[in-house]
Protein backbone atom coordinates (compact mmCIF):
# COMPACT_ATOMS: atom_id res chain seq x y z
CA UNK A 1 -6.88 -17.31 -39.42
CA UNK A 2 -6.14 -14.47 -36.90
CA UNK A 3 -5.42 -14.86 -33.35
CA UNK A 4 -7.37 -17.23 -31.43
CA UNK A 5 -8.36 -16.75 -27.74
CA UNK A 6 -9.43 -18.56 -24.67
CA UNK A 7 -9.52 -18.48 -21.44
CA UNK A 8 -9.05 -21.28 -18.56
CA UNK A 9 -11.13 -21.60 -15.49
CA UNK A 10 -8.10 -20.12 -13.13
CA UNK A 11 -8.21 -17.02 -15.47
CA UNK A 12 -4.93 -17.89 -17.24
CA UNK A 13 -5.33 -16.32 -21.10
CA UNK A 14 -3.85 -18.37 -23.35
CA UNK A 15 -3.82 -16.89 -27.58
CA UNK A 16 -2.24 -18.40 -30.64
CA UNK A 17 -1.90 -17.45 -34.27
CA UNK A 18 -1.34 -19.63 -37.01
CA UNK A 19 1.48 -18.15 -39.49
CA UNK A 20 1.76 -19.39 -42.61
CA UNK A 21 4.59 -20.98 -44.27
CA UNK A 22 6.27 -20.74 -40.90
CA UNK A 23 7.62 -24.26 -39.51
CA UNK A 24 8.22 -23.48 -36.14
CA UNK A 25 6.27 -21.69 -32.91
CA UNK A 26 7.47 -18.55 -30.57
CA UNK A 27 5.93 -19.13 -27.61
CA UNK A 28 5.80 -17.42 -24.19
CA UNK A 29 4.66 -16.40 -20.84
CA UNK A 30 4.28 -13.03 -20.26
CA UNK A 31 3.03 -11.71 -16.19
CA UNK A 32 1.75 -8.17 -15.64
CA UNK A 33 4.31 -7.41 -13.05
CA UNK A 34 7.68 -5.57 -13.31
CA UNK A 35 10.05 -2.90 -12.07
CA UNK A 36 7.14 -0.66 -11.06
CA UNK A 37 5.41 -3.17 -9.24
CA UNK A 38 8.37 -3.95 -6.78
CA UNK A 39 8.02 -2.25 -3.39
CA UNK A 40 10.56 0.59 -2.10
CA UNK A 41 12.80 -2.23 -0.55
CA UNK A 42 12.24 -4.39 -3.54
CA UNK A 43 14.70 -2.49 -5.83
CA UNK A 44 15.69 -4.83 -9.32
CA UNK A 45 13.40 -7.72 -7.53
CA UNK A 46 11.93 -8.32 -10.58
CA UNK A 47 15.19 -8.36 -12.69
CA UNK A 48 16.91 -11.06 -10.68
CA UNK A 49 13.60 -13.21 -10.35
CA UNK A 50 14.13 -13.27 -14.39
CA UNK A 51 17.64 -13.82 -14.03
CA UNK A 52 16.88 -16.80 -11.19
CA UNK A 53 14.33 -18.79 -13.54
CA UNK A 54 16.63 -20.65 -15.48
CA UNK A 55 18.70 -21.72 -12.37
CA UNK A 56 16.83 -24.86 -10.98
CA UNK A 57 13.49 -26.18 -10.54
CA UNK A 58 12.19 -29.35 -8.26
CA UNK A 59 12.58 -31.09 -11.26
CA UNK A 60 15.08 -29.80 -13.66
CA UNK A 61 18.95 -28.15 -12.52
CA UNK A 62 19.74 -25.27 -14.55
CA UNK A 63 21.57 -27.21 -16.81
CA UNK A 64 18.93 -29.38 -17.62
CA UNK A 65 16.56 -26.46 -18.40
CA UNK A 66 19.36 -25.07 -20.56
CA UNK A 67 20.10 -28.99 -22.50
CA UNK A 68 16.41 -29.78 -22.83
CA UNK A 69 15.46 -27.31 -24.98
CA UNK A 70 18.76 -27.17 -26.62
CA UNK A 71 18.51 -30.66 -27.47
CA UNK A 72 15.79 -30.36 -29.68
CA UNK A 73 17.46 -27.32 -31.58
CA UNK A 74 15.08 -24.72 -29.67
CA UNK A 75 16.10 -21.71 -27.58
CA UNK A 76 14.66 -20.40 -24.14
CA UNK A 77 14.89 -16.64 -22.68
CA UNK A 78 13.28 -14.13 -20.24
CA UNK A 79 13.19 -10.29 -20.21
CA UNK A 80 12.08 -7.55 -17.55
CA UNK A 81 10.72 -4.46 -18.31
CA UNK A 82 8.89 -1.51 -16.17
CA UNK A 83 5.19 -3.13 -16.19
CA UNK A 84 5.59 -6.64 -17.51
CA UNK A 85 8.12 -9.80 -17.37
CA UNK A 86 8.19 -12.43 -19.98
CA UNK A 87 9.89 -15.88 -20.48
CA UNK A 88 9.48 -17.39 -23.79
CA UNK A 89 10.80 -20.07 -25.74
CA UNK A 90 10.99 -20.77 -29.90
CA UNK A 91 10.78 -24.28 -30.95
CA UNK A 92 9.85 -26.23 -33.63
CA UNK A 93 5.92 -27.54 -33.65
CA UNK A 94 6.61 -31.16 -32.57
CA UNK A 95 8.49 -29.90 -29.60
CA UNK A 96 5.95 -26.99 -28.00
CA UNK A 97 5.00 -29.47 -25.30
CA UNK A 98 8.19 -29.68 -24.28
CA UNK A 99 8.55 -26.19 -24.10
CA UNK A 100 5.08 -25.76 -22.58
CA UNK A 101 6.26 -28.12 -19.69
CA UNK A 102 9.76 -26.05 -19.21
CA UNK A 103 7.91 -22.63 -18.56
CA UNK A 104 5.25 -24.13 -16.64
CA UNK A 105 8.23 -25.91 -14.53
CA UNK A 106 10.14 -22.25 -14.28
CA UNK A 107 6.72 -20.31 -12.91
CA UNK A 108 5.43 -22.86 -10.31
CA UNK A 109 9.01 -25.10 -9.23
CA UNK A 110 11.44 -22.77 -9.20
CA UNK A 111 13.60 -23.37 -6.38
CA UNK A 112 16.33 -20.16 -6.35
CA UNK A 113 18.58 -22.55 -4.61
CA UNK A 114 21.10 -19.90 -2.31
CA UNK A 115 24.59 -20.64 -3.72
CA UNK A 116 22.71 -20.18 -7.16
CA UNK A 117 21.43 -16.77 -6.26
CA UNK A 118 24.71 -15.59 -4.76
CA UNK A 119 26.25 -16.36 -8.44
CA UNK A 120 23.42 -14.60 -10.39
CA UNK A 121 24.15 -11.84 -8.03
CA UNK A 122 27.13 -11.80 -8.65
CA UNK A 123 26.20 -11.39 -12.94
CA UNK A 124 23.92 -8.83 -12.01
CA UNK A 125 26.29 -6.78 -10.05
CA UNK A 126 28.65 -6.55 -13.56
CA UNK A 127 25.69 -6.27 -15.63
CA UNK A 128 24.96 -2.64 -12.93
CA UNK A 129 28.74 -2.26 -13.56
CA UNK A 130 28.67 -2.54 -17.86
CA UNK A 131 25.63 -0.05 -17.72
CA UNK A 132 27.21 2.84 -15.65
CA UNK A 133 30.86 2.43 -17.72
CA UNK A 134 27.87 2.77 -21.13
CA UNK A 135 27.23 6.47 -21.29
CA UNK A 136 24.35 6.03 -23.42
CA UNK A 137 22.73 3.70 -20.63
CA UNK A 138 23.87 6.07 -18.11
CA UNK A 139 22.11 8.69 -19.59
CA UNK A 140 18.78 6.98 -20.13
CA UNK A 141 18.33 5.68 -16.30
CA UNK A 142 19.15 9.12 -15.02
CA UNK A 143 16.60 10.72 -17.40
CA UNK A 144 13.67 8.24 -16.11
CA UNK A 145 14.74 9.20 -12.87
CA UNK A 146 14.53 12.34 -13.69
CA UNK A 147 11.28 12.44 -15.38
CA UNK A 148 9.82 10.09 -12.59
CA UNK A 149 11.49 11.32 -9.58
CA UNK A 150 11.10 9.47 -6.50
CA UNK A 151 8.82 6.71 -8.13
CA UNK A 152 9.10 3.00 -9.36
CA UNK A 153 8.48 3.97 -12.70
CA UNK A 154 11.50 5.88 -13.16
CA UNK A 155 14.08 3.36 -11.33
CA UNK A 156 16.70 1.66 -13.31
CA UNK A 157 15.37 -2.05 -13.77
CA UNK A 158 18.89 -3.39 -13.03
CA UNK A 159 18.36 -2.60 -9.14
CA UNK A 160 21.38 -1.34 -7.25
CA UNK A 161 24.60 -2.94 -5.95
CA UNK A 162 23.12 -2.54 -2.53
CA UNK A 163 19.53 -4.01 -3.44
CA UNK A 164 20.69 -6.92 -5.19
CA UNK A 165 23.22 -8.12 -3.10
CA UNK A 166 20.46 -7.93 -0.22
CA UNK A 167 18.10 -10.60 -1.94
CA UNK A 168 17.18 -13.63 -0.25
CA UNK A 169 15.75 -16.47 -1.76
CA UNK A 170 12.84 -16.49 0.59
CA UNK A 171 12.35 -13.06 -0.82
CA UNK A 172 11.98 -14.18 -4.43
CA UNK A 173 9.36 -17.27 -3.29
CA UNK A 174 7.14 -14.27 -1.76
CA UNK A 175 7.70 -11.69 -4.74
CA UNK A 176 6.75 -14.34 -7.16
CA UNK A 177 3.73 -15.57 -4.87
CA UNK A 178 2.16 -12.14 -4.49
CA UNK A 179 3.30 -11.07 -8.34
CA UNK A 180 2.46 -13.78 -10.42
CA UNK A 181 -1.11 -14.94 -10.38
CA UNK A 182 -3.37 -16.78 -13.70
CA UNK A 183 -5.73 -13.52 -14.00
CA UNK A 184 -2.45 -11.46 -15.02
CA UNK A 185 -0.60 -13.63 -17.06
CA UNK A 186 -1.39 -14.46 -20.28
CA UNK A 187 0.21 -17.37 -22.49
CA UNK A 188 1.10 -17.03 -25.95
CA UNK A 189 2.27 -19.07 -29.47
CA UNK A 190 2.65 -17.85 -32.77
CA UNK A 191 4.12 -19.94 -35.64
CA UNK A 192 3.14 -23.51 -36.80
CA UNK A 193 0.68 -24.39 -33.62
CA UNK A 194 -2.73 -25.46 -33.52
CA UNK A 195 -4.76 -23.54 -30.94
CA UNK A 196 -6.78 -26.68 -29.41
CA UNK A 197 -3.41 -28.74 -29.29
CA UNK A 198 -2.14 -25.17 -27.88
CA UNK A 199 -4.79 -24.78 -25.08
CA UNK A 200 -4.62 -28.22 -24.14
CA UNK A 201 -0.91 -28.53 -23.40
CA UNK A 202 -0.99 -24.91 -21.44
CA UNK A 203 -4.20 -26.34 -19.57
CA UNK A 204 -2.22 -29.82 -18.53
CA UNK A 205 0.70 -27.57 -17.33
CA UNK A 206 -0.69 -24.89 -15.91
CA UNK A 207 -4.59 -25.10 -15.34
CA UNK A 208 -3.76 -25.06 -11.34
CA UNK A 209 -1.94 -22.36 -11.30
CA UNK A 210 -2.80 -20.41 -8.60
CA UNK A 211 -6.06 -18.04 -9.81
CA UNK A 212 -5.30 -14.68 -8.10
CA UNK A 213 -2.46 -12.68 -6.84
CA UNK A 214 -2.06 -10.21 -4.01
CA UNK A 215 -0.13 -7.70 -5.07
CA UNK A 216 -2.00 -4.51 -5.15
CA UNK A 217 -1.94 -2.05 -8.51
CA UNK A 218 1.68 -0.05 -8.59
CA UNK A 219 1.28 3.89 -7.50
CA UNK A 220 -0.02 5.80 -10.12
CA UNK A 221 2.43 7.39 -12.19
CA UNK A 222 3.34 11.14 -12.16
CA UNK A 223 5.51 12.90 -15.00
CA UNK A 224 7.83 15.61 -12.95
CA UNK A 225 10.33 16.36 -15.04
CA UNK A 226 13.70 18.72 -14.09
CA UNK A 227 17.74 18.42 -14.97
CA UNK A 228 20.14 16.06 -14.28
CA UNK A 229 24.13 16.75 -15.49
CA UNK A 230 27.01 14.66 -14.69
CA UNK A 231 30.23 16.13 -15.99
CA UNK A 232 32.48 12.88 -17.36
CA UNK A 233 35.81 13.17 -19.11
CA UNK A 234 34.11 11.35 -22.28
CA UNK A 235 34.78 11.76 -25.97
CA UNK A 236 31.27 12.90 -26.71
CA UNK A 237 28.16 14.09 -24.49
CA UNK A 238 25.20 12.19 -24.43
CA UNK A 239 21.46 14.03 -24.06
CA UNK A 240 18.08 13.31 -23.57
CA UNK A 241 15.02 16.19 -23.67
CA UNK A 242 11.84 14.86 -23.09
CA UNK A 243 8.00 15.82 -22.13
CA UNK A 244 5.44 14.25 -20.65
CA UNK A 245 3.67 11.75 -23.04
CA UNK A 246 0.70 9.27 -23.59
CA UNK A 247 -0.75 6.29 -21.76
CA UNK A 248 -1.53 3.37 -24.17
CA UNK A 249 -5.12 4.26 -23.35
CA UNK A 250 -5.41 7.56 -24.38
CA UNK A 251 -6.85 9.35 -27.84
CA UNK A 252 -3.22 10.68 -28.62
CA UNK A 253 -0.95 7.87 -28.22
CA UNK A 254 -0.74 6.74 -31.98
CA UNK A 255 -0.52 10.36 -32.76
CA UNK A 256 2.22 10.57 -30.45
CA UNK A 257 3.71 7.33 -31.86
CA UNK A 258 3.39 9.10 -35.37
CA UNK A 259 4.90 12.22 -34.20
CA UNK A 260 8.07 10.46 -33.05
CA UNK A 261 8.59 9.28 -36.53
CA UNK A 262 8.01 12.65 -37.87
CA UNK A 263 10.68 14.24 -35.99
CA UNK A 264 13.38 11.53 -35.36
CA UNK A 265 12.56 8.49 -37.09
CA UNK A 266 14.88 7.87 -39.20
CA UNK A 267 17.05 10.06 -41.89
CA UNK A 268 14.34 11.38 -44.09
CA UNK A 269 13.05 12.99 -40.23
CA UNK A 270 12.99 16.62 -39.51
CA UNK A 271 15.79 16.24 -36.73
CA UNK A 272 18.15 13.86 -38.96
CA UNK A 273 17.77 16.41 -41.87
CA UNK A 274 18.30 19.57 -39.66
CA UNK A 275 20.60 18.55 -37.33
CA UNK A 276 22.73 16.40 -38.69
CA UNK A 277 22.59 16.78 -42.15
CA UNK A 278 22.45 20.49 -42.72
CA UNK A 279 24.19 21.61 -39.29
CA UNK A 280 26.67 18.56 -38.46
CA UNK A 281 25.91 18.93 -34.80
CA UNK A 282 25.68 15.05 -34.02
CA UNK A 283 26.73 11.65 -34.88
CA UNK A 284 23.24 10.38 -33.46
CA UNK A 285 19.73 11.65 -33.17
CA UNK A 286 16.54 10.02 -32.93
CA UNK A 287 12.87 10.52 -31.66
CA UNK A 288 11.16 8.22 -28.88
CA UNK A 289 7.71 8.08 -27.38
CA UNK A 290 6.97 5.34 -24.60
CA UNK A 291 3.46 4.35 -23.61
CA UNK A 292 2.80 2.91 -20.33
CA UNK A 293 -0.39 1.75 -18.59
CA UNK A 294 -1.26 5.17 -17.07
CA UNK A 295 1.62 8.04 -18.29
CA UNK A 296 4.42 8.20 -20.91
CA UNK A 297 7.05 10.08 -22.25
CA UNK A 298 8.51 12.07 -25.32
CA UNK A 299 11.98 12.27 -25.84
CA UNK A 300 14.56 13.29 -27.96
CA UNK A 301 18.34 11.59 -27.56
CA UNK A 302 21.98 13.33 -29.29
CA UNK A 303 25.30 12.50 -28.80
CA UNK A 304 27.75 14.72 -29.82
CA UNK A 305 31.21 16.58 -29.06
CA UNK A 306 31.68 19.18 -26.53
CA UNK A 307 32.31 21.84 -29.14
CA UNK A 308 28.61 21.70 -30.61
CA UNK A 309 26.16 21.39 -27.75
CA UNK A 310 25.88 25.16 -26.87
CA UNK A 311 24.43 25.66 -30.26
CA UNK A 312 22.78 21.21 -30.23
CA UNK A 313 19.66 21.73 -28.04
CA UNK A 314 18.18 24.97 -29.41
CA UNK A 315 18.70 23.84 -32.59
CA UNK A 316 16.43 20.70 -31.47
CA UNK A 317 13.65 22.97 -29.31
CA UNK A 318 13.36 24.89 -32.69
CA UNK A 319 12.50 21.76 -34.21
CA UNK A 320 10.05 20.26 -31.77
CA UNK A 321 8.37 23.79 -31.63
CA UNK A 322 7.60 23.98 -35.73
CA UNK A 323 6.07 20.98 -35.56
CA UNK A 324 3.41 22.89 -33.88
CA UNK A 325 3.54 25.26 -36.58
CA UNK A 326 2.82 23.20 -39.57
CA UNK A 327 3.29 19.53 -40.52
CA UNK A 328 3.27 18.19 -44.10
CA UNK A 329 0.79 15.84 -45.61
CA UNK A 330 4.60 14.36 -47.21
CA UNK A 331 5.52 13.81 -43.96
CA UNK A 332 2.45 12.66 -42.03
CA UNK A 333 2.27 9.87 -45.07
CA UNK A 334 5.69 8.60 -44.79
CA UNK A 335 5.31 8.11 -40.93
CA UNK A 336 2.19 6.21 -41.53
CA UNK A 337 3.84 4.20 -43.99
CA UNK A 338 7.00 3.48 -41.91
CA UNK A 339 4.22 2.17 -38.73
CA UNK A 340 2.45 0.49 -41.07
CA UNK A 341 5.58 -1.25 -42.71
CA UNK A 342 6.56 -2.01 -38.92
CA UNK A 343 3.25 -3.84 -38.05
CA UNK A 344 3.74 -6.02 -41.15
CA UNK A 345 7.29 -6.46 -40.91
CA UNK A 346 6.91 -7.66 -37.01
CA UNK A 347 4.06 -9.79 -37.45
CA UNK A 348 6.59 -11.97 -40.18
CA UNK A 349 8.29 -12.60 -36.95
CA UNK A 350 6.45 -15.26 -35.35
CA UNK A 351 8.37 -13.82 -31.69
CA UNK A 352 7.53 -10.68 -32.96
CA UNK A 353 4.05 -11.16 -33.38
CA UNK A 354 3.60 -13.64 -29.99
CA UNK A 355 4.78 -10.57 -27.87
CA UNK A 356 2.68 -8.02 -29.55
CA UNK A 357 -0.24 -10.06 -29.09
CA UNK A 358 0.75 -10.79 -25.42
CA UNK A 359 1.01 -6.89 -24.86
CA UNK A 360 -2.31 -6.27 -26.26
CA UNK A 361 -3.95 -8.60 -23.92
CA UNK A 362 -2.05 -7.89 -20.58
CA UNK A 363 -2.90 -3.92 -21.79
CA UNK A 364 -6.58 -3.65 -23.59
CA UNK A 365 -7.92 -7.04 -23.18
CA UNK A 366 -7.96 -8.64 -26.67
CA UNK A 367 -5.95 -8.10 -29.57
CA UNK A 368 -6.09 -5.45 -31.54
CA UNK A 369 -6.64 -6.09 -35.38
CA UNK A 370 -4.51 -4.68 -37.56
CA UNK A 371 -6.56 -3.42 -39.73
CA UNK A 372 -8.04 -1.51 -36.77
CA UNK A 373 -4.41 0.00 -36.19
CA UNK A 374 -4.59 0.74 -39.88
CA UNK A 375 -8.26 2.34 -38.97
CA UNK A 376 -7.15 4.36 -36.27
CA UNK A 377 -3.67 5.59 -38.50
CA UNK A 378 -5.80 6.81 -41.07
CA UNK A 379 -7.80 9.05 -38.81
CA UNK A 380 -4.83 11.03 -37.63
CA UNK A 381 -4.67 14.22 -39.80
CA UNK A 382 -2.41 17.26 -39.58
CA UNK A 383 -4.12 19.46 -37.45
CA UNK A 384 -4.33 17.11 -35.09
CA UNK A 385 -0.83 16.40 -34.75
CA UNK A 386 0.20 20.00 -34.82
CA UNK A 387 -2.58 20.46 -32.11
CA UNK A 388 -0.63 17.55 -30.45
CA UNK A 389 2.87 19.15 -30.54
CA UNK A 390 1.58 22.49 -29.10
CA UNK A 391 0.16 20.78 -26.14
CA UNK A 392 3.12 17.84 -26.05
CA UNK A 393 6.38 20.80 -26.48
CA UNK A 394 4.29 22.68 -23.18
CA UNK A 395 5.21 20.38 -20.73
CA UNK A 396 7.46 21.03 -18.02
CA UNK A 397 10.83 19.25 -19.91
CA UNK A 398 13.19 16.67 -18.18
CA UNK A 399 17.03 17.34 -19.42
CA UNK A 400 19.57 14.68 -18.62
CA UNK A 401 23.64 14.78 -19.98
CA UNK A 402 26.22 13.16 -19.74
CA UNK A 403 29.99 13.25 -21.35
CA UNK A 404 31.80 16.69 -21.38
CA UNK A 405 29.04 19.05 -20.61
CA UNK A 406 30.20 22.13 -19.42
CA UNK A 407 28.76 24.40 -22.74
CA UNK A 408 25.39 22.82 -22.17
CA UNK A 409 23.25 25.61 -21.12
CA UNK A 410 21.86 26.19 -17.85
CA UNK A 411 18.25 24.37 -17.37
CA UNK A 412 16.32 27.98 -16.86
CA UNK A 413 17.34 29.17 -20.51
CA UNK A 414 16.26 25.63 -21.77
CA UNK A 415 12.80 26.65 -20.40
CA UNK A 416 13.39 30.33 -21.45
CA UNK A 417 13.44 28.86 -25.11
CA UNK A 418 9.91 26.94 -24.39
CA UNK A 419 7.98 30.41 -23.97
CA UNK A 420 4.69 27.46 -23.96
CA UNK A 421 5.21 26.45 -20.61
CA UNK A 422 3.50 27.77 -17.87
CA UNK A 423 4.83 30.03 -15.30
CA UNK A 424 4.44 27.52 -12.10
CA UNK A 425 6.37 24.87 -14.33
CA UNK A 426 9.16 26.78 -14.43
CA UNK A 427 10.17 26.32 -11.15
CA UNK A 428 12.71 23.47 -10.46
CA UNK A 429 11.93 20.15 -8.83
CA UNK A 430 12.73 20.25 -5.13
């Protein structure tokens, strides 16, 4: 049937899509607002509002929330990223106005009761702790930072010790207040649901939602790029190289997205085969390309022992440099067939498919067919990608390690090895 859209008189969005065979519904909603939209003071705001959600409304203790939907065999969860937060639910089809009534309850009553809040701090603060004893987490926040220095976008979503601990609940009321309005949100259901049935429930629950929100758009994103090293007694190093990317908007990013798979995505890829298989260099290696509303980012992430990263990251900038040499049509086929295998596979997943559909909306304004993805796949040919990787591998690159570093070559002879990059981005981040 495809997805189904409409639209209530506060501006809420509200989609479905009927799967077949499927006997129960993924449902969800999903706010444009996250870690980049949280003001300099504001630090992991938006983590901990997620966190709070499930921890007491006017009407339901957190308990309650938690029993309710268990009850009926259904589960309930929330997740912050940097431009978006969701909280969804997956129940069976008789039970989606219950779960309607639940999320509705979370975005409008939520109390964030103080001796709840101190506890969730308290979670938070060991969650900040797990992630800075993970090297591989480590590694990741410091190369946002890194590529994003100074800016929202690049922050670690977690927030810091200091931040957190700082919250108060009055603070959370006004985040949510100026973040959360009906013209940013959208509400989605994918499974066993009938859109009408759909539309009505959301429209019971939530048709008085407040219509706009205050919050002004986050600062416009600017790649920077540099080196970040922190020496750690570890038994392997872990590295990220990246360049600047692709906004979800523009003509490359599927290329991009394509390119990714080329080079790291998965062990038939140019960097598994080199790398790995033929030198032995790593354990791990992998390709990465992440779109946001208005930059993005290219990466490349190793781990590997101290005794092979001299020779690891030329052996990598080689890589990323042929690809502006010459591509195979081999190659450029078995990407497209491993996205296209992806798109199916996810839209089997009726929580899959609800938060595609959601991130369509909150991005483009409608969802996107697949057989326009499919459209826009097939245009991509060879020379364009090579074009791509000549312009992509030009950037100036951001470098972050972690683990037993001290072979890892200095950041200038990284660059010397990208003779692509202009002169002025040579010089370091101040």
């Amino acid at each position: 049937m495809g997805v189904e859209v409409s639209r209530l008189s506060n501006g809420l969005t509200v989609a479905t899509e009927t799967l077949p065979s499927i006997e129960s519904v993924a449902l969800g909603a999903w706010v444009k607002s996250g870690a980049r939209n949280e003001r300099e003071d504001e630090h992991g705001m938006a983590h901990l509002l997620e966190h709070m959600a499930f921890k007491g409304t006017r009407r339901r203790s957190a308990f309650q929330i938690a029993s309710e939907i268990e009850n009926v065999g259904g589960e309930i969860n929330a997740a912050t990223s940097v431009e978006t937060t969701s909280f969804y639910a997956r129940v069976l089809s008789n039970d989606v106005p219950l779960a309607v009534d639940i999320l509705a309850d979370i975005l409008q009553e939520s109390e964030f009761d103080p001796e709840e809040l101190e506890r969730e701090q308290n979670v938070i603060l060991q969650e900040i702790g797990a992630a800075h004893d993970t090297p591989d987490d480590v590694v990741f926040d410091h190369f946002t930072e890194t590529a994003f220095r100074h800016q929202t976008i690049g922050r670690s979503i977690l927030g810091t010790p200091e931040t957190v601990q700082s919250f108060t609940s009055r603070q959370l009321h006004d985040f949510m207040e100026r973040q959360y309005g009906a013209e940013r949100m959208v509400m989605v259901a994918a499974g066993d649901v009938k859109h009408d049935e759909f539309v009505r429930e959301v429209e019971k629950k939530l048709g008085s939602f407040r219509s706009k929100a205050e919050n002004a758009a986050p600062q416009y994103a600017q790649y920077v790029g540099g080196d970040f090293r922190e020496n750690r007694d570890l038994m392997d190093a872990q590295i990220v190289l990246g360049f600047e990317g692709r906004a979800y908007h523009v003509r490359d990013f599927y290329a991009s997205q394509v390119l990714s798979m080329i080079l790291g995505g998965g062990m038939s890829s140019r960097l598994f085969q080199e790398v790995r298989e033929k030198r032995g260099l790593c354990y791990s290696v992998y390709a990465f390309h992440w779109g946001f509303s208005d930059t993005g980012i290219f990466g490349v992430h190793a781990a590997t022992g101290q005794n092979d990263i001299a020779e690891l990251v030329p052996v990598i900038v080689r890589e990323l440099q042929r690809a502006g040499e010459a591509i195979a049509q081999e190659e450029l086929d078995r990407a497209r067939a491993q996205y296209r295998a992806g798109l199916i596979m996810s839209a089997e997943s009726p929580a899959s498919r609800a938060s595609q559909i959601a991130r369509q909306l909150l991005l483009f304004g409608r969802p996107i067919p697949k057989e326009e993805l499919m459209e826009r796949l097939g245009a991509l040919t060879i020379e364009r990608l090579t074009d791509l990787s000549s312009r992509l591998f030009s950037t100036r690159p951001t470098l972050a390690a972690v683990g037993p570093i001290g072979t890892l070559a200095p950041y200038e002879a990284v660059l010397d090895t990208l003779p692509g990059i202009e002169v002025a981005a040579r010089k370091l981040a101040v």
